[in-house]
Structures are given as C-alpha cells and as structure tokens.
Protein backbone atom coordinates (compact mmCIF):
# COMPACT_ATOMS: atom_id res chain seq x y z
CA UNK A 1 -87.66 25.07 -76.58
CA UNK A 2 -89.11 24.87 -73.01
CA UNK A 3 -91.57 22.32 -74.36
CA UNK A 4 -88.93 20.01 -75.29
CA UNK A 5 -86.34 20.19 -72.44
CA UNK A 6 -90.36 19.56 -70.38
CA UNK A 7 -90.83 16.93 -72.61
CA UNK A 8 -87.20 15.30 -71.95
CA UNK A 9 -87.29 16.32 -68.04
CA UNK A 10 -90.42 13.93 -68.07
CA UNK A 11 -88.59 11.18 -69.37
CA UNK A 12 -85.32 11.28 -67.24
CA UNK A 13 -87.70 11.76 -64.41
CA UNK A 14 -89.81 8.87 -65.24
CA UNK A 15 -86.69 7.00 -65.64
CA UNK A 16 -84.99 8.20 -61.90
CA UNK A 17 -88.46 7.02 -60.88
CA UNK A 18 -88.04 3.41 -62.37
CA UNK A 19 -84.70 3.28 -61.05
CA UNK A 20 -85.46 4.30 -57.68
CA UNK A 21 -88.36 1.58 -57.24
CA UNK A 22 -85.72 -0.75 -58.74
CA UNK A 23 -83.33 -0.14 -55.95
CA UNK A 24 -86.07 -0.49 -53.35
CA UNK A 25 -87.33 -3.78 -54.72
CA UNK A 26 -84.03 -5.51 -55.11
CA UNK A 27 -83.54 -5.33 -51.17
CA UNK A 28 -85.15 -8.23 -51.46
CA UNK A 29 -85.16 -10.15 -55.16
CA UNK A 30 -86.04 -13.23 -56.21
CA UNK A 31 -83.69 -16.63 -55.66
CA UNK A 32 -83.12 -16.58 -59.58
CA UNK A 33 -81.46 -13.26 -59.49
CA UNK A 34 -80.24 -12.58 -55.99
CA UNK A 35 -76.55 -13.24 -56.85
CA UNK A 36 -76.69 -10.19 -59.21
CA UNK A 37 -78.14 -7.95 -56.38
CA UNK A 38 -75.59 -5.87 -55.79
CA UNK A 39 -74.61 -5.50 -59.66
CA UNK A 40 -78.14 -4.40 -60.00
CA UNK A 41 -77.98 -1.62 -57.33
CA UNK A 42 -74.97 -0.30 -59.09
CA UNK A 43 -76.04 0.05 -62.33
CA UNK A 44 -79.70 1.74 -61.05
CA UNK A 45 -77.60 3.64 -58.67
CA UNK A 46 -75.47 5.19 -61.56
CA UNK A 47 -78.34 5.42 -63.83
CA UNK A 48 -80.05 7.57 -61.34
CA UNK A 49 -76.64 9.76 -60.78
CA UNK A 50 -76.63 10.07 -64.78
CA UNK A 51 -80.41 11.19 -64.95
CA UNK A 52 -79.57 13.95 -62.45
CA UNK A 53 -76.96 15.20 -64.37
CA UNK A 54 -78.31 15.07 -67.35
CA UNK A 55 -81.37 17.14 -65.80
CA UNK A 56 -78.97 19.68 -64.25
CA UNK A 57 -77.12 20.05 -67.73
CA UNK A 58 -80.33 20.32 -69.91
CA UNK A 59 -81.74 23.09 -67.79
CA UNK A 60 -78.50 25.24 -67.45
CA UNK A 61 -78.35 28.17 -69.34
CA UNK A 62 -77.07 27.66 -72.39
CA UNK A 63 -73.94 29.77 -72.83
CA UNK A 64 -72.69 31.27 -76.59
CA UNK A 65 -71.10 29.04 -78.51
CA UNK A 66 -66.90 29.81 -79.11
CA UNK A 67 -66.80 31.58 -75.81
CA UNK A 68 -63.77 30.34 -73.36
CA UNK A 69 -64.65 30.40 -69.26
C-alpha cells in the first residue's frame, strides 16, 4: 500500500513541480499568450492548491469505514 500512495505522491509532486515552473515562467510569456496570463496563474495556482490536498488526504490515516466523528 505504501508503494502505491509513493508511487501517486511522485506524480502529484511531479505535477506541483510543473505547475510551479509554470507560474514562474508566465511572469513573463510570450506576446501570443500574454492576454491569458493571469487565467494561467489561476488555474496553476489552484492546481497546485489541489495537489497539496490531495497529498495531505492520501497520506492521512485512513479511518474505519461506517464510523461517525
């Protein structure tokens, strides 16, 4: 199990990575895109809030299912 959520922790990292450099390089984009810039931060910017989350989720302990908090 610990393999997998490794396996998956690469990916969403890899993936926050991506998104990260994204942000960085669209402080300055190309002429063709530049009207989208801010679009573009948004979307990388919640993609990067969503890949946190799903890290934090996936490595919780899982609790027993039909249990109430």
């Amino acid at each position: 199990m610990n393999l997998i959520r490794g396996l998956i922790s690469i990916l969403i990292l890899s993936i926050l990575v991506l998104s990260g450099f994204g942000i960085a390089w669209w402080g300055n984009p190309p002429a063709a895109i530049a009207a989208y810039a801010v679009g573009g931060k948004v979307i990388l910017g919640v993609l990067i809030a969503l890949g946190v989350m799903g890290l934090v989720v996936l490595w919780l302990p899982q609790r027993e299912p039909g249990l109430s908090t």
